[in-house]
Protein backbone atom coordinates (compact mmCIF):
# COMPACT_ATOMS: atom_id res chain seq x y z
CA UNK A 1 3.60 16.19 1.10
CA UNK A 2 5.25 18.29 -1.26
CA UNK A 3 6.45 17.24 -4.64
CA UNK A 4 8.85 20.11 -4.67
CA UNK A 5 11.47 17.42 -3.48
CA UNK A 6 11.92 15.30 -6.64
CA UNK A 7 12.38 18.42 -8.82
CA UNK A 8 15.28 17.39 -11.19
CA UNK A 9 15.35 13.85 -9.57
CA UNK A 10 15.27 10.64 -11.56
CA UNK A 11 11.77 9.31 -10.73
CA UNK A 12 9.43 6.10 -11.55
CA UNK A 13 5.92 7.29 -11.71
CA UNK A 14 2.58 5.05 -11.22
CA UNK A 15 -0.48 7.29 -12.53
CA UNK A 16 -3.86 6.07 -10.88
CA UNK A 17 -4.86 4.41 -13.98
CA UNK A 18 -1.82 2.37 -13.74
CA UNK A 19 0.34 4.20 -16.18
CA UNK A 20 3.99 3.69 -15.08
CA UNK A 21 6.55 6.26 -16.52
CA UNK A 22 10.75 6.69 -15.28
CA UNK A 23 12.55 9.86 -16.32
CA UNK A 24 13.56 13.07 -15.11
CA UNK A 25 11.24 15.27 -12.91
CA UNK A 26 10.51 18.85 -13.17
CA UNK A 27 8.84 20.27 -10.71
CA UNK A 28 5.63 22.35 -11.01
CA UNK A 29 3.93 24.39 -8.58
CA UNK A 30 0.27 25.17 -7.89
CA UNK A 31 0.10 28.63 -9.13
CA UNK A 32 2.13 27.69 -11.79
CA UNK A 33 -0.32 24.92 -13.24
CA UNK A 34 -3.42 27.31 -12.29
CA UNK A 35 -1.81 29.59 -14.78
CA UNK A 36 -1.18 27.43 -17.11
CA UNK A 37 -3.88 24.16 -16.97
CA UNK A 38 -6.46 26.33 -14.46
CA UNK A 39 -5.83 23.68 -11.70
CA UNK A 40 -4.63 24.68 -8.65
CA UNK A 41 -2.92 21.71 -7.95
CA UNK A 42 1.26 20.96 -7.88
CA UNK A 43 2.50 18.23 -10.34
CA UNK A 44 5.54 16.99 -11.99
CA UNK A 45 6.31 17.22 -15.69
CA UNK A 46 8.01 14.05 -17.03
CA UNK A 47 9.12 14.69 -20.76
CA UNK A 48 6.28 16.93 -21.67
CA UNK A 49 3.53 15.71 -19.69
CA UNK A 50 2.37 17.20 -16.31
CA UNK A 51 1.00 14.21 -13.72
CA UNK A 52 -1.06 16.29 -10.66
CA UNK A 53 -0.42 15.36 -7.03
CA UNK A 54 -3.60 13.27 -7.48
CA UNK A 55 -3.10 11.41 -10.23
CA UNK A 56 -0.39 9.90 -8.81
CA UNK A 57 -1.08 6.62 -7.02
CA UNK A 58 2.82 5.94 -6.43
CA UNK A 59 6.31 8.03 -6.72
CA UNK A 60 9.60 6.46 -6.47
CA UNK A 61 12.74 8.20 -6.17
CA UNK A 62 15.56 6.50 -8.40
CA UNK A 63 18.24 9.08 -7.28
CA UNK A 64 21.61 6.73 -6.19
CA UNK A 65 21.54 5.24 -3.13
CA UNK A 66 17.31 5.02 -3.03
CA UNK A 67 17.05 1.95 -5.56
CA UNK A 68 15.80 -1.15 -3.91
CA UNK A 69 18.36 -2.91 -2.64
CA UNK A 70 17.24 -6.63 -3.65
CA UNK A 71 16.43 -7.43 -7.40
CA UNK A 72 13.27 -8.06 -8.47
CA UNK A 73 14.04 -12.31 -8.35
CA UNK A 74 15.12 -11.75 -4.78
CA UNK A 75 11.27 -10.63 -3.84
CA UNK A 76 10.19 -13.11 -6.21
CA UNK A 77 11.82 -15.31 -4.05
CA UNK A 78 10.72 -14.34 -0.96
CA UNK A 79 7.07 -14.11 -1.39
CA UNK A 80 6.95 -17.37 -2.73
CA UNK A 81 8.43 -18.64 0.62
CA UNK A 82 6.15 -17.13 2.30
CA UNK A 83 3.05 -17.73 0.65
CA UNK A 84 3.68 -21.51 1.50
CA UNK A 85 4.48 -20.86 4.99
CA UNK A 86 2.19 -19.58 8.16
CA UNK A 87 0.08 -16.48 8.10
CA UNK A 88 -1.99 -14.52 10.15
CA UNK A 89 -4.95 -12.36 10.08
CA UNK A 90 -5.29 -8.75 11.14
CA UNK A 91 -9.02 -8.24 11.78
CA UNK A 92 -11.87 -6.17 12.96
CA UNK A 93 -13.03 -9.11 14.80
CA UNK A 94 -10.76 -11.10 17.98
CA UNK A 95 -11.31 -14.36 15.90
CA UNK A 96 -12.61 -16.93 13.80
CA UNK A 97 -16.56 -16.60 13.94
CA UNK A 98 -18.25 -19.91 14.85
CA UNK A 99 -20.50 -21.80 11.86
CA UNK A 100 -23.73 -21.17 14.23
CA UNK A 101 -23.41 -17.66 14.08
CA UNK A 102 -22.40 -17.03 10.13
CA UNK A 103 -26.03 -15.26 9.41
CA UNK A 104 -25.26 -12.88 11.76
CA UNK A 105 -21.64 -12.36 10.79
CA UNK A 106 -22.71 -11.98 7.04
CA UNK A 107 -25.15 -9.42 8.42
CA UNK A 108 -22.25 -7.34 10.04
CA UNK A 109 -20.11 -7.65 7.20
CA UNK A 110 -22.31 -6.43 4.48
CA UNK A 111 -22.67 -3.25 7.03
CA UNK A 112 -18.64 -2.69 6.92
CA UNK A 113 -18.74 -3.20 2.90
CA UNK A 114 -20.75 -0.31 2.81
CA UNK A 115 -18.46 1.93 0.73
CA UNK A 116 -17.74 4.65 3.29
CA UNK A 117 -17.10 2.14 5.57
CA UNK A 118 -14.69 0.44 3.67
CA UNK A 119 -12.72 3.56 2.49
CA UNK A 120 -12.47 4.35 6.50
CA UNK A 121 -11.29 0.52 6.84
CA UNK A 122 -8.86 0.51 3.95
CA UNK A 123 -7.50 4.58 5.24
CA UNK A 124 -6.80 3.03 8.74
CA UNK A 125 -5.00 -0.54 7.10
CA UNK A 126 -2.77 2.04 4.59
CA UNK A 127 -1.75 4.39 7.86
CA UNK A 128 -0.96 1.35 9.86
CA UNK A 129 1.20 0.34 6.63
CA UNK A 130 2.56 4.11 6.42
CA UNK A 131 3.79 3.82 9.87
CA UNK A 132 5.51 0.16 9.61
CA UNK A 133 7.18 1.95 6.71
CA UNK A 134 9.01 4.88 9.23
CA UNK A 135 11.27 1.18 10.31
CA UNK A 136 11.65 -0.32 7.19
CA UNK A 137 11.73 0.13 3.71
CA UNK A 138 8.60 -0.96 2.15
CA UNK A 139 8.00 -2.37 -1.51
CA UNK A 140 3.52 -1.99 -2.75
CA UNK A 141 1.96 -2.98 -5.96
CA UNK A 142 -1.72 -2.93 -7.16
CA UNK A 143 -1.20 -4.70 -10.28
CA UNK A 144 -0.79 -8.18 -9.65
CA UNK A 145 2.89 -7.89 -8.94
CA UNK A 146 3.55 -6.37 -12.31
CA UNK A 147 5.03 -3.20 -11.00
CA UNK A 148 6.64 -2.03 -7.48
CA UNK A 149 7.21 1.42 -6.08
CA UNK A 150 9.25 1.49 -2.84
CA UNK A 151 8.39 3.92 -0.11
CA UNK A 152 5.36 5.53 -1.67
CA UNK A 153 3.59 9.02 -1.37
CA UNK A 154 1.73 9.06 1.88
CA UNK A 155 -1.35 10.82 0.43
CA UNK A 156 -1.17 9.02 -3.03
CA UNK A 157 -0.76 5.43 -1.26
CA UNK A 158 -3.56 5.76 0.90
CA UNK A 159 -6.00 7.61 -2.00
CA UNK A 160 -5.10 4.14 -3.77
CA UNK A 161 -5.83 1.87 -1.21
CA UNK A 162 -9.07 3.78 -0.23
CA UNK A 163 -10.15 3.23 -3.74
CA UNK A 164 -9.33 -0.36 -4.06
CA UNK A 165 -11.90 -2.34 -6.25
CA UNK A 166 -12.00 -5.01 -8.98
CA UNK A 167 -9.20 -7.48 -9.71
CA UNK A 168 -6.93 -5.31 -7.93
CA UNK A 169 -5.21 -6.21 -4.92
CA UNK A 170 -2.22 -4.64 -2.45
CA UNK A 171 0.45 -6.21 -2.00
CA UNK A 172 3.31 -4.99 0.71
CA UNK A 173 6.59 -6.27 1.46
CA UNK A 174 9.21 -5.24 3.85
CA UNK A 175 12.12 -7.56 2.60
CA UNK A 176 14.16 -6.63 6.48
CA UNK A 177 11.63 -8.29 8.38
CA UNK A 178 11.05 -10.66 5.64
CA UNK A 179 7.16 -9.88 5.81
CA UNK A 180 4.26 -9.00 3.19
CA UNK A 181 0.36 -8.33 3.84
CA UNK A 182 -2.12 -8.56 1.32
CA UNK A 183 -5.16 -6.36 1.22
CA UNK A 184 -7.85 -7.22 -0.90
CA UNK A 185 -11.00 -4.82 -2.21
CA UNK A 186 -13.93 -5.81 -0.15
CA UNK A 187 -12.31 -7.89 2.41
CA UNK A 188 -12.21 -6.47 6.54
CA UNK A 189 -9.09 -8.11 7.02
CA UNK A 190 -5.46 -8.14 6.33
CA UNK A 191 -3.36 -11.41 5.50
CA UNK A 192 0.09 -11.50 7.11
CA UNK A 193 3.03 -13.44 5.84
CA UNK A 194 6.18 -14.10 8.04
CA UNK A 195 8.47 -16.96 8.82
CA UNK A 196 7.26 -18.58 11.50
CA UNK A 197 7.99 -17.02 14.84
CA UNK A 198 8.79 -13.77 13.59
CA UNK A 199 5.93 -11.69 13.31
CA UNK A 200 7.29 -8.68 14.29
CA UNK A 201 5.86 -6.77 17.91
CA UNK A 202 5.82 -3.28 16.65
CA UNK A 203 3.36 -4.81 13.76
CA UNK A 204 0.96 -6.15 16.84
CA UNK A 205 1.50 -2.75 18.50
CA UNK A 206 -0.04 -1.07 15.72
CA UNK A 207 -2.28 -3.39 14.47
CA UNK A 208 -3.59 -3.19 18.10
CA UNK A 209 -3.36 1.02 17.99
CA UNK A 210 -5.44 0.91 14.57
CA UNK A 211 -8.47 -1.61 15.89
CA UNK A 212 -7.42 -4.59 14.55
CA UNK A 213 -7.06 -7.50 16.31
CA UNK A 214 -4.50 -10.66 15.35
CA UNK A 215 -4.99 -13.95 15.12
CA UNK A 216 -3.37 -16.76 13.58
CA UNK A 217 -4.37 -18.76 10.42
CA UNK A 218 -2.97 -22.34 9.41
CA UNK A 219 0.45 -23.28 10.74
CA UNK A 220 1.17 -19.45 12.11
């Protein structure tokens, strides 16, 4: 995707390194940063400081009309109701594995840790996000819940989530369908939060389309 789009646009910036900047955009193209830095590569320039396409893990457009609509103490709100209600789990596997058979799921899982495999893992879990997100406006952070970016970047969302390690953590809320999924480095599974009985179908559809099966935790 282009970042031609938020030339001149008010924008709130997440670098990879977790740098968050707001201010105005200004647009600057490939051959015009190959001239100038010797990197093909578009960016934007906020004050005087060019971010490239791939240093940016998230890019929110603050124009009017694209702020998110609930204040921060509304989603504060909501995730804490949901965190203490039911949950499911989006998996590679149909269900819970039996105690009898934990060597050999430990076995298996170490072989999906593998770090190509989970890049592939988290790619497919951020595209499945990505395409929950054509319905409904949807609200990430990989900092703990420090910062949000609404709608992100296709290709700079799932670069992030690909890379996941450490402390950090995804987070992703879509406030209409009052529903958030966490995503954790290392983990072959998704947790799902909803109120209970509203787990929405077209999330099962495309669980389902990405090779992950559903099942329900405590209470879902």
């Amino acid at each position: 995707m282009s970042l031609s789009g938020y030339d001149g646009k008010p924008v709130r910036l997440t670098t990879e390194w977790g740098e968050v900047l707001t201010g105005a955009a200004e647009f600057c193209s490939a051959g015009e940063n190959l001239d100038t830095f010797g990197r093909a590569e578009e960016g934007l320039q906020i004050d005087d400081t060019v971010y490239f396409l791939s240093q940016i893990a998230a890019l929110e457009d603050l124009s009017a009309g694209t702020r998110p609509a609930e204040a921060p103490e509304d989603r504060d709100a909501l995730m804490g109701e949901l965190l203490e209600g039911p949950f499911w789990v989006a998996d590679l596997l149909p269900r819970r594995v039996p105690p009898e058979a934990a060597d050999r799921y430990f076995a298996v899982e170490r072989y999906f840790r593998q770090p190509a495999r989970q890049a592939e893992l988290h790619r497919r879990q951020a595209e499945l996000l990505l395409r929950l997100n054509c319905y409904a406006d949807m609200d990430v952070s990989f900092d703990g819940c420090e910062t949000w970016a609404r709608n992100p970047e296709p290709e700079a969302f799932v670069r992030r989530l690909e890379a996941l390690a450490g402390n950090d953590f995804l987070r992703a809320v879509f406030p209409a369908w009052a529903l958030m999924i966490d995503v954790e480095p290392g983990d072959s599974w998704m947790t799902v939060y909803c109120r209970a009985g509203t787990l929405p179908e077209l999330f099962r559809n495309l669980a389902a389309a990405a090779g992950l099966f559903l099942w329900p935790g405590e209470d879902a």
